[in-house]
Protein backbone atom coordinates (compact mmCIF):
# COMPACT_ATOMS: atom_id res chain seq x y z
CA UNK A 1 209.80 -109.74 2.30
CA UNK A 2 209.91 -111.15 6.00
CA UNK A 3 206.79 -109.36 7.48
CA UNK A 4 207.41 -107.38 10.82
CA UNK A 5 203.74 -107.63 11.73
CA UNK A 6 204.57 -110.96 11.82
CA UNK A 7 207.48 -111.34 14.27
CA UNK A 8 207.67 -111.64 17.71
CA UNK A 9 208.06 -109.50 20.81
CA UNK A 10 209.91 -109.69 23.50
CA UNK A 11 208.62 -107.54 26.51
CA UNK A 12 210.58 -108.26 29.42
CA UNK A 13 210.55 -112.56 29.88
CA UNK A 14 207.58 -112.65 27.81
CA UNK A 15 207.62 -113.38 24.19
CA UNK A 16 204.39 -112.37 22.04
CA UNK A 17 204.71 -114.55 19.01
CA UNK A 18 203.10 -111.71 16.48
CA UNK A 19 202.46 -107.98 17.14
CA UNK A 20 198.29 -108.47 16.35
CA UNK A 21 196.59 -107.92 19.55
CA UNK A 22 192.94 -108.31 20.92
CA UNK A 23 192.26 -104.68 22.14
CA UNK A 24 190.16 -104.95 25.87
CA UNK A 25 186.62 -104.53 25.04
CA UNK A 26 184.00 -103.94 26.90
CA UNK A 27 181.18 -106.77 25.77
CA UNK A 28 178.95 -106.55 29.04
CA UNK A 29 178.13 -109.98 29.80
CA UNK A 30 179.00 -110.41 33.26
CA UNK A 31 177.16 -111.38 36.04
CA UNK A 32 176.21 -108.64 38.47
CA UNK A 33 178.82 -109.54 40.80
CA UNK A 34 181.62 -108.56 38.60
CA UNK A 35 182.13 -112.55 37.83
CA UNK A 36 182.72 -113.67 33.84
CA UNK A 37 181.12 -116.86 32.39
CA UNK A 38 181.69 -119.56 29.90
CA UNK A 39 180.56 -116.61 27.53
CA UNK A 40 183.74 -114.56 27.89
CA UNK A 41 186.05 -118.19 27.48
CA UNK A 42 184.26 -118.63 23.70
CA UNK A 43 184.25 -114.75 23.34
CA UNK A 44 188.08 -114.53 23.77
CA UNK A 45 188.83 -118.01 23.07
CA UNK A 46 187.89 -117.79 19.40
CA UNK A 47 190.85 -114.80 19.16
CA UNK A 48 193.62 -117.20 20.49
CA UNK A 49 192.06 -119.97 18.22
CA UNK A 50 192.23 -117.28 15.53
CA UNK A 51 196.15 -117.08 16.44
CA UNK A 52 196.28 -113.44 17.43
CA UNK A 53 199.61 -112.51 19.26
CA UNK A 54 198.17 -111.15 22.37
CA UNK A 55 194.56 -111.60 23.84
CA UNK A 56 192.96 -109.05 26.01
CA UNK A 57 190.21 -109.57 28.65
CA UNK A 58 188.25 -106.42 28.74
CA UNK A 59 188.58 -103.91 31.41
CA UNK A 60 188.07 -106.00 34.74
CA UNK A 61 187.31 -103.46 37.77
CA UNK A 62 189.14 -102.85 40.77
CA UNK A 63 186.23 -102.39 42.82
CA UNK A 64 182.20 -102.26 42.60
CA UNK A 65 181.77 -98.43 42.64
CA UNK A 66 184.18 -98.74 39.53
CA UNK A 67 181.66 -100.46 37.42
CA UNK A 68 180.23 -98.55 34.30
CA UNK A 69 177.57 -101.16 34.38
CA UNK A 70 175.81 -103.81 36.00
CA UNK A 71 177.32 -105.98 33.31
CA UNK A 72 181.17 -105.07 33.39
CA UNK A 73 183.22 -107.86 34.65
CA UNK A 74 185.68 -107.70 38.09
CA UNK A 75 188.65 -108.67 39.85
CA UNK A 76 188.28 -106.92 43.57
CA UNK A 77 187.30 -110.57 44.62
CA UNK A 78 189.34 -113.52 44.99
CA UNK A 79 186.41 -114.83 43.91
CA UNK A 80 186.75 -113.64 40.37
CA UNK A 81 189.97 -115.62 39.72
CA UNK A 82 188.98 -119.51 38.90
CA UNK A 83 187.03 -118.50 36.02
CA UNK A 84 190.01 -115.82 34.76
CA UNK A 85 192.26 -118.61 35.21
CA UNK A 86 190.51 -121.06 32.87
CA UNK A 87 189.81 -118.18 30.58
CA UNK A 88 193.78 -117.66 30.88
CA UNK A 89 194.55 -121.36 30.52
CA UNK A 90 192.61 -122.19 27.44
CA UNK A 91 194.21 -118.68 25.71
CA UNK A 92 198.10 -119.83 26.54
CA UNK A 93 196.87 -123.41 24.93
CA UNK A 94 196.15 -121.94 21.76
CA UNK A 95 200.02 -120.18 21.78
CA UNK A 96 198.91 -116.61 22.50
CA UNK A 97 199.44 -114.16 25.20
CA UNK A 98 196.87 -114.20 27.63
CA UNK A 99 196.79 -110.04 29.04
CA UNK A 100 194.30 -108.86 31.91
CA UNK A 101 193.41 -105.40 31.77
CA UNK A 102 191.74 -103.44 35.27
CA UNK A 103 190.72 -100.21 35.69
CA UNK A 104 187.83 -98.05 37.57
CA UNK A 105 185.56 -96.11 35.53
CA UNK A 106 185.32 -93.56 38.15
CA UNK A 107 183.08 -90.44 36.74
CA UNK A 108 181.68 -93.03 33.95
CA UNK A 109 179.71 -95.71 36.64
CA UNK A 110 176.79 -96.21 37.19
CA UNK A 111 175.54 -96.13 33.90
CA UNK A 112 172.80 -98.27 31.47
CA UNK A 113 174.70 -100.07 28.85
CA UNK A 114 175.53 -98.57 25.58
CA UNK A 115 172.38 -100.24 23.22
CA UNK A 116 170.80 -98.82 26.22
CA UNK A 117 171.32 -95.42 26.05
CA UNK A 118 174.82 -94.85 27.91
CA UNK A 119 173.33 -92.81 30.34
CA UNK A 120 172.79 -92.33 34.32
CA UNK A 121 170.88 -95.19 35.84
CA UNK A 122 167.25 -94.19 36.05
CA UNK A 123 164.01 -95.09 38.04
CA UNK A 124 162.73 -97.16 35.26
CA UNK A 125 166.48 -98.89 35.67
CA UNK A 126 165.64 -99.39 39.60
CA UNK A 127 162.24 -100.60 38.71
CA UNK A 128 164.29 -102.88 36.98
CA UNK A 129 166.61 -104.12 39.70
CA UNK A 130 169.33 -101.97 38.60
CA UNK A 131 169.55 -98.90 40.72
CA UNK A 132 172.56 -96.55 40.90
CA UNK A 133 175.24 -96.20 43.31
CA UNK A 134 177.58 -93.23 44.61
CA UNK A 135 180.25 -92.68 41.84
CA UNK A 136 183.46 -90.99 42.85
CA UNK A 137 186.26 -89.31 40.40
CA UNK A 138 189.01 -86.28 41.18
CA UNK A 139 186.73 -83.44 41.61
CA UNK A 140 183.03 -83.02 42.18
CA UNK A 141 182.86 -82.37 38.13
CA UNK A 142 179.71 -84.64 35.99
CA UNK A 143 181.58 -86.81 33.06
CA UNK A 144 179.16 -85.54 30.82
CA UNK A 145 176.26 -83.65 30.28
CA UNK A 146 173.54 -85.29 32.27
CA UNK A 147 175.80 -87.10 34.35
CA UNK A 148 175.33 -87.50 38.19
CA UNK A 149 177.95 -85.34 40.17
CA UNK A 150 180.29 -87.66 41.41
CA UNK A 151 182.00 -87.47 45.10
CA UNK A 152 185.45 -85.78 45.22
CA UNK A 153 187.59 -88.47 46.70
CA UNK A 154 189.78 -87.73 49.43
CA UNK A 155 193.21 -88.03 49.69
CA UNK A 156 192.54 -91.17 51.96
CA UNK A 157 190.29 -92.18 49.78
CA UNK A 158 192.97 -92.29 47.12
CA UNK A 159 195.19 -94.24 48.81
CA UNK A 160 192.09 -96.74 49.32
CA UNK A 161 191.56 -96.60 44.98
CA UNK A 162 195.89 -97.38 45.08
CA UNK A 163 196.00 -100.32 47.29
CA UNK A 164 192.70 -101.72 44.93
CA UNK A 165 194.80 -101.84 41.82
CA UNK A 166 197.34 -103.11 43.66
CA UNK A 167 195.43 -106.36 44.97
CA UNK A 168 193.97 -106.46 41.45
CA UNK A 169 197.52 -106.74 40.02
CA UNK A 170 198.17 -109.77 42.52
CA UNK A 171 194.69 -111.38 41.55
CA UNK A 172 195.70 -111.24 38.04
CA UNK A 173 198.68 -113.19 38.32
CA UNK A 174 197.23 -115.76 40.28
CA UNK A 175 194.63 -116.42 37.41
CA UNK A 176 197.14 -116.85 34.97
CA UNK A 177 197.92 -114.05 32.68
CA UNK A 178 200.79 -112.85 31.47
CA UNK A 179 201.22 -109.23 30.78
CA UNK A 180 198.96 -106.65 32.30
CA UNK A 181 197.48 -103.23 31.28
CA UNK A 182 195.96 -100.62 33.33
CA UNK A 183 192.81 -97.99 31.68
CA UNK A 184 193.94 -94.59 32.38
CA UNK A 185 192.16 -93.34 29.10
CA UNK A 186 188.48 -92.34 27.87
CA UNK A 187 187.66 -90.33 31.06
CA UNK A 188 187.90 -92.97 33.43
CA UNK A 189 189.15 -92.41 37.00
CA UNK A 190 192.94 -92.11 35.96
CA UNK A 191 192.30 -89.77 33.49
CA UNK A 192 189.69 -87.36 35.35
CA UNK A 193 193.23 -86.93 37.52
CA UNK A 194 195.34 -86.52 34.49
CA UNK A 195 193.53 -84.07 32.55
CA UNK A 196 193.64 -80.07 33.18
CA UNK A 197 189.78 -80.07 32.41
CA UNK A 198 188.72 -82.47 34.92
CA UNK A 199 191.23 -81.97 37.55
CA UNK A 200 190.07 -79.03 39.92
CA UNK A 201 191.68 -80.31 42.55
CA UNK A 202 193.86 -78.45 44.86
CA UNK A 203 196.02 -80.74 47.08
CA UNK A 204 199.34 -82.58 46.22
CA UNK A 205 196.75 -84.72 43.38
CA UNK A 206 195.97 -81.33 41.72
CA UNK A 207 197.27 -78.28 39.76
CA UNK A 208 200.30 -78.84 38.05
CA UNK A 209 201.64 -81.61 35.85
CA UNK A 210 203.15 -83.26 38.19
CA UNK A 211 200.87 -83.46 40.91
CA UNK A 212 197.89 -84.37 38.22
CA UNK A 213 200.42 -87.83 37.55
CA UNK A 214 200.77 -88.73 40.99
CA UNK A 215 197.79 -90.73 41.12
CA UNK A 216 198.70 -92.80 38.09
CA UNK A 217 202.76 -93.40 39.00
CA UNK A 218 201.41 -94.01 42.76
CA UNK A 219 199.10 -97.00 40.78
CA UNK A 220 202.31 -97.99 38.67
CA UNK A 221 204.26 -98.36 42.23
CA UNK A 222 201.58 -100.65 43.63
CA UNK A 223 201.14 -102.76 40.65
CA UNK A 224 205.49 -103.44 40.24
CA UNK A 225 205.03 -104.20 43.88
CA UNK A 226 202.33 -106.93 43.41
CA UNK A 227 203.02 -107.96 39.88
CA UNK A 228 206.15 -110.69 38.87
CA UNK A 229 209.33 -108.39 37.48
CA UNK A 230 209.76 -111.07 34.84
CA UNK A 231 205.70 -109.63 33.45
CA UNK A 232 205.38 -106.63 31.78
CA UNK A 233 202.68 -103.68 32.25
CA UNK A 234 201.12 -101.24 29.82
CA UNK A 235 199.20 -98.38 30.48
CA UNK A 236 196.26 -97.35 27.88
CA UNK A 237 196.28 -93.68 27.62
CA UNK A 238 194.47 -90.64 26.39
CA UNK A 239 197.51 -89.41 24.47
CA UNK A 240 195.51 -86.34 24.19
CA UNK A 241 191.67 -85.07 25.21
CA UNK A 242 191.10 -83.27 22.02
CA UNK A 243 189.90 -79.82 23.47
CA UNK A 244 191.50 -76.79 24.22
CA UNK A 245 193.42 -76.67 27.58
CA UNK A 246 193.45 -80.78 27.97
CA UNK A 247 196.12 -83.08 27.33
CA UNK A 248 198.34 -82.68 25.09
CA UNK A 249 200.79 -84.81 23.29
CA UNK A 250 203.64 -83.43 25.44
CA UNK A 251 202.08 -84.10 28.68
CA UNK A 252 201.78 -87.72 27.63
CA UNK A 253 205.16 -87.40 26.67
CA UNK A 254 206.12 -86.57 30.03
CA UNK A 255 204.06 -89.18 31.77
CA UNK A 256 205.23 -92.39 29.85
CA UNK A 257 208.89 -91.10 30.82
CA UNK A 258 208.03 -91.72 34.61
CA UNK A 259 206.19 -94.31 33.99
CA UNK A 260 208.85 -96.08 32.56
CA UNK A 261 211.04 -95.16 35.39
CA UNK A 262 208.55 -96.85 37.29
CA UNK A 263 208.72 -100.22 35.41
CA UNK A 264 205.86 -99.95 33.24
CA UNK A 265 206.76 -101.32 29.73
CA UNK A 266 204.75 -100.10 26.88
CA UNK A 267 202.00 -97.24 26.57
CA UNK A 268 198.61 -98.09 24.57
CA UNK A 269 198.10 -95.44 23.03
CA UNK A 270 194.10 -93.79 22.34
CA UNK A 271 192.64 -90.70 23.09
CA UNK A 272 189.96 -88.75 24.02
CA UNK A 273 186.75 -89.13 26.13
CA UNK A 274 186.67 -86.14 28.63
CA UNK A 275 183.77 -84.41 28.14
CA UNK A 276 181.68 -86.76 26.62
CA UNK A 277 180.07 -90.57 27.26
CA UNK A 278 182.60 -91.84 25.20
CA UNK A 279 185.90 -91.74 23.47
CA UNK A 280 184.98 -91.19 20.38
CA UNK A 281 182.97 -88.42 21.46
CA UNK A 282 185.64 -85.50 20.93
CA UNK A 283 185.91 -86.78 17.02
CA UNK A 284 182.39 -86.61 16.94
CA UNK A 285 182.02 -83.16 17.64
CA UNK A 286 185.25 -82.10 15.25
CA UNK A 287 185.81 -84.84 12.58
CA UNK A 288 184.96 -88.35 11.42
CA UNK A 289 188.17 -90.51 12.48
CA UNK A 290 189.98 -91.76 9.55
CA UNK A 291 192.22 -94.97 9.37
CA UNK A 292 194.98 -95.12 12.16
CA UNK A 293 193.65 -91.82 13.31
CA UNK A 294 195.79 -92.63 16.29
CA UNK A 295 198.70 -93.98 15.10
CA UNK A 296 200.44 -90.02 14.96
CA UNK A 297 200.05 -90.35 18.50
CA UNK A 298 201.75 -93.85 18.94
CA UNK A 299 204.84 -92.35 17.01
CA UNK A 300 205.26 -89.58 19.12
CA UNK A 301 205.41 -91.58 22.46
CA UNK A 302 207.61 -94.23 21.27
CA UNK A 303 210.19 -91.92 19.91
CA UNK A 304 209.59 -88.89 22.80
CA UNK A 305 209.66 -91.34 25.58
CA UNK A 306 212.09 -94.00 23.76
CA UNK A 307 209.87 -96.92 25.21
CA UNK A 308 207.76 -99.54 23.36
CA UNK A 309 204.06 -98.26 22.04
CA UNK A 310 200.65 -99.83 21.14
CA UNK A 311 198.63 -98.35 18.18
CA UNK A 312 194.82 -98.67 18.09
CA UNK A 313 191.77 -97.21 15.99
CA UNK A 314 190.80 -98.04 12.90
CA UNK A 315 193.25 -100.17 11.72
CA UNK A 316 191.50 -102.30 9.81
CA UNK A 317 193.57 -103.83 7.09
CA UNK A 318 197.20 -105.95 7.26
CA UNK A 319 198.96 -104.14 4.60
CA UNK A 320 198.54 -100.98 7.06
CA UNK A 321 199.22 -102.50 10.31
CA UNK A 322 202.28 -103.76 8.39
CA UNK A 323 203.86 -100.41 7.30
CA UNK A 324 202.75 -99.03 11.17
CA UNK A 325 205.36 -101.65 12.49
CA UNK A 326 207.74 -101.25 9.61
CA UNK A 327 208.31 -97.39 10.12
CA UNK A 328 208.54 -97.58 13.50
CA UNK A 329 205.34 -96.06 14.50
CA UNK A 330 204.55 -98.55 16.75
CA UNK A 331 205.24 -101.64 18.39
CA UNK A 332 201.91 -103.52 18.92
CA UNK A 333 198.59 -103.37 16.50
CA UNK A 334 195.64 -103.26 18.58
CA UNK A 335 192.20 -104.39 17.14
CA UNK A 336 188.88 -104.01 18.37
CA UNK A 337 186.06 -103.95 16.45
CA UNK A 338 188.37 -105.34 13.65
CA UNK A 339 188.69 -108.45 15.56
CA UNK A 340 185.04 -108.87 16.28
CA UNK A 341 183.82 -108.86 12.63
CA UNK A 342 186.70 -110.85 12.02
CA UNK A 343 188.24 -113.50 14.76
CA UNK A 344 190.91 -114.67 12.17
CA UNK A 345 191.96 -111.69 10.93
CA UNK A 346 195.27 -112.62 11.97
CA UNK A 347 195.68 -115.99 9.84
CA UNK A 348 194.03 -113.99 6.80
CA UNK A 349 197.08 -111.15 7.52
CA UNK A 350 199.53 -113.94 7.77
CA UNK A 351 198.59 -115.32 4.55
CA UNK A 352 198.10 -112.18 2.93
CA UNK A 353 201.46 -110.52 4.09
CA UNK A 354 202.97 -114.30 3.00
CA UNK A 355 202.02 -113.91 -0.46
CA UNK A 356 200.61 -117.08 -0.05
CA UNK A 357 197.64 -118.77 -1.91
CA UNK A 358 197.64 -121.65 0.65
CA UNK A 359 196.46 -122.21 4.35
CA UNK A 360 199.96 -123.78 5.76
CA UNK A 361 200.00 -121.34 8.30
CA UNK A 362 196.66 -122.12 9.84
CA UNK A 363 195.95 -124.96 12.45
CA UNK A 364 196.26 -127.91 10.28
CA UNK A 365 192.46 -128.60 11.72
CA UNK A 366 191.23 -125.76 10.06
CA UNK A 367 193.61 -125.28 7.19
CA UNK A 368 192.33 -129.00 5.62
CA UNK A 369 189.11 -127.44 5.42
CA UNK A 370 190.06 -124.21 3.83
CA UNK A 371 192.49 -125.68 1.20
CA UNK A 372 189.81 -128.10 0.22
CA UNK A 373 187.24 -124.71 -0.21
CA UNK A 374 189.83 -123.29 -1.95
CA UNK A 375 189.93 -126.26 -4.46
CA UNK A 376 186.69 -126.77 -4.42
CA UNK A 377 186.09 -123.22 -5.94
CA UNK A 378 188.69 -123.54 -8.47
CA UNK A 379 187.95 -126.51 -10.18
CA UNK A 380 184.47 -128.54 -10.30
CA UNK A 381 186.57 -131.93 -10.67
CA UNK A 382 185.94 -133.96 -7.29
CA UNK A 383 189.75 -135.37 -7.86
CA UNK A 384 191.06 -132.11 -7.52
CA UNK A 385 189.37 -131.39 -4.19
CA UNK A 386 191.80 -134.27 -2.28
CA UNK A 387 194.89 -132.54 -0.63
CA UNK A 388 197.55 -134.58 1.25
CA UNK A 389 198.65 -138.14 1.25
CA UNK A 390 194.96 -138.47 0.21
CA UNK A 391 195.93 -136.90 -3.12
CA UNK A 392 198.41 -138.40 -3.82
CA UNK A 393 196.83 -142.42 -3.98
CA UNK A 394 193.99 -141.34 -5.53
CA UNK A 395 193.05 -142.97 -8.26
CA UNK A 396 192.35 -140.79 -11.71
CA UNK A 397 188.67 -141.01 -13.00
């Protein structure tokens, strides 16, 4: 069986050589002025070493004020792109994708880190050197229980939050990467505009449907605008918010279908987070997620909007990523957590999915190693341990 996890993707002039993807995680190790560090080169690094398809920076922020923490990396500075770009560099080296994706965290800044707490900056935070700043989102509504009241921008002020994305779009390709992906999920600033329940507005950015998309498609206009036509873009959304009178599946539906009209290329498909600190807040409160708890919602967009889709959450195994590709649901397997507790979880699908009991499809640097583990635990005979030319001048004992 040729494995379709395992092929490549074409997404406009970029090929992604398997459909395994680094999902954008938020690891909150940058320095306070948005910048990333030799950190985030090892942190993502190991992925593209570990021969994923398609590596993803974590959300990189449009401006200061969209910051969830002190700690969450940037891109509203030219100043942010030398260390992208060797971040980007080093990634396309190892034959993977190197993706960027921005965002603003709107409603959710300001905030203490998750291990933390995840919630509003405090005193004992300023006492710290941390102290909050003025959030902004769609209406005057708190994220979350507890949550400062964030300023209602204006419709100026949106145009402002447009132009941002737009410059970050332009920053990205000059530090190298290759397919971008905007965060308009998890009840970030996108999404307070998308959703019913967090959209009170009443100008042309409120109310119905369509004037609750305009923000996004006015962000997907600004990024074609600054980003190459030969790159593609992908926008992560809350597919739905997972309480009655938010987002449904239809809505999403809807939106990816002028996205796509817009040029955007593929939707990444979550859900969740209005209402709550965090995305998985919603399941919390209803039901435990179960494996590819999301991956309904993946199905639905692809076929409803007839456009390319990205499945993530709790996909944790190859033989289930596999059958997501094979039956269509999807296009793209996203892994996050998956990926951290294992960086080569893609050359152990490989030669899982390959039937294979030997490492030829690792980096012959690492795949010497391996076979001679593998050897090593099957026989206790040091002549059986040589592999290669090695093995075959050896002399018998």
């Amino acid at each position: 069986m040729v494995s379709k996890l395992l092929s490549s993707l074409k997404l406009r002039e970029v090929t992604i050589p398997n459909r395994i993807v680094v999902s954008p995680m938020q690891m909150y190790m940058a320095k306070s002025n948005g910048e990333c560090t030799n950190w985030h080169l090892v942190h993502l690094g190991k992925f593209a070493a570990g021969k994923f398809g398609m590596v993803f920076t974590e959300v990189l922020c449009v401006e200061p004020r969209g910051r969830s923490t002190y700690s969450d990396a940037g891109i509203w500075s030219d100043a942010h792109i030398p260390m992208l770009k060797k971040i980007s560099d080093f990634i396309k080296a190892q034959g993977s994708v190197a993706a960027a994706q921005i965002g603003h965290c709107g409603p959710k800044s300001s905030r203490q880190r998750p291990y933390d707490g995840l919630q509003p900056l405090s005193e004992e935070d300023t006492s710290k050197g941390e102290a909050p700043w003025e959030i902004v989102s769609c209406s005057a509504e708190p994220a979350a229980p507890g949550y400062a009241t964030p300023h209602s921008l204006t419709e100026a002020e949106v145009r402002e939050v447009v132009l941002a994305f737009g410059e970050a779009a332009r920053r990205c390709n000059d530090a190298g990467f290759e397919v971008l992906d905007v965060h308009a999920a998890h009840g970030y600033l996108i999404h307070s505009f998308l959703s019913p329940i967090s959209n009170s507005r009443s100008d042309t950015y409120g109310g119905n449907r369509s004037n609750r998309m305009r923000f996004a498609l006015e962000i997907a206009e600004a990024l074609r605008n600054n980003w190459p036509s030969d790159k593609p873009i992908l926008f992560r959304l809350s597919c739905i918010d997972r309480f009655e009178g938010g987002l449904e599946i239809e809505d999403t539906i809807e939106l990816a279908k002028e996205l796509k009209k817009r040029g955007i290329d593929a939707i990444d498909c979550s859900s969740g987070g209005i209402k709550g600190p965090n995305s998985l807040f919603s399941l919390a409160t209803k039901s435990p997620p179960t494996p590819g708890y999301q991956v309904p919602l993946s199905e639905a967009v692809r076929h409803g909007a007839e456009m390319p889709t990205m499945a993530v959450g709790m996909i944790m195994d190859p033989p289930h990523a596999e059958q997501i590709i094979s039956d269509g649901q999807a296009d793209l397997i996203a892994l996050g957590r998956e990926a951290l507790f294992n960086p080569h979880w893609a050359l152990h699908a490989a030669r899982l999915l390959n039937e294979g009991q030997t490492f030829d499809d690792w980096p012959p640097n690492m795949g010497w190693w391996l076979e001679v583990r593998q050897r090593m635990l099957s026989s206790t005979d040091p002549k059986d341990w040589r592999i290669g030319p090695a093995a075959a001048n050896a002399p018998s004992r």
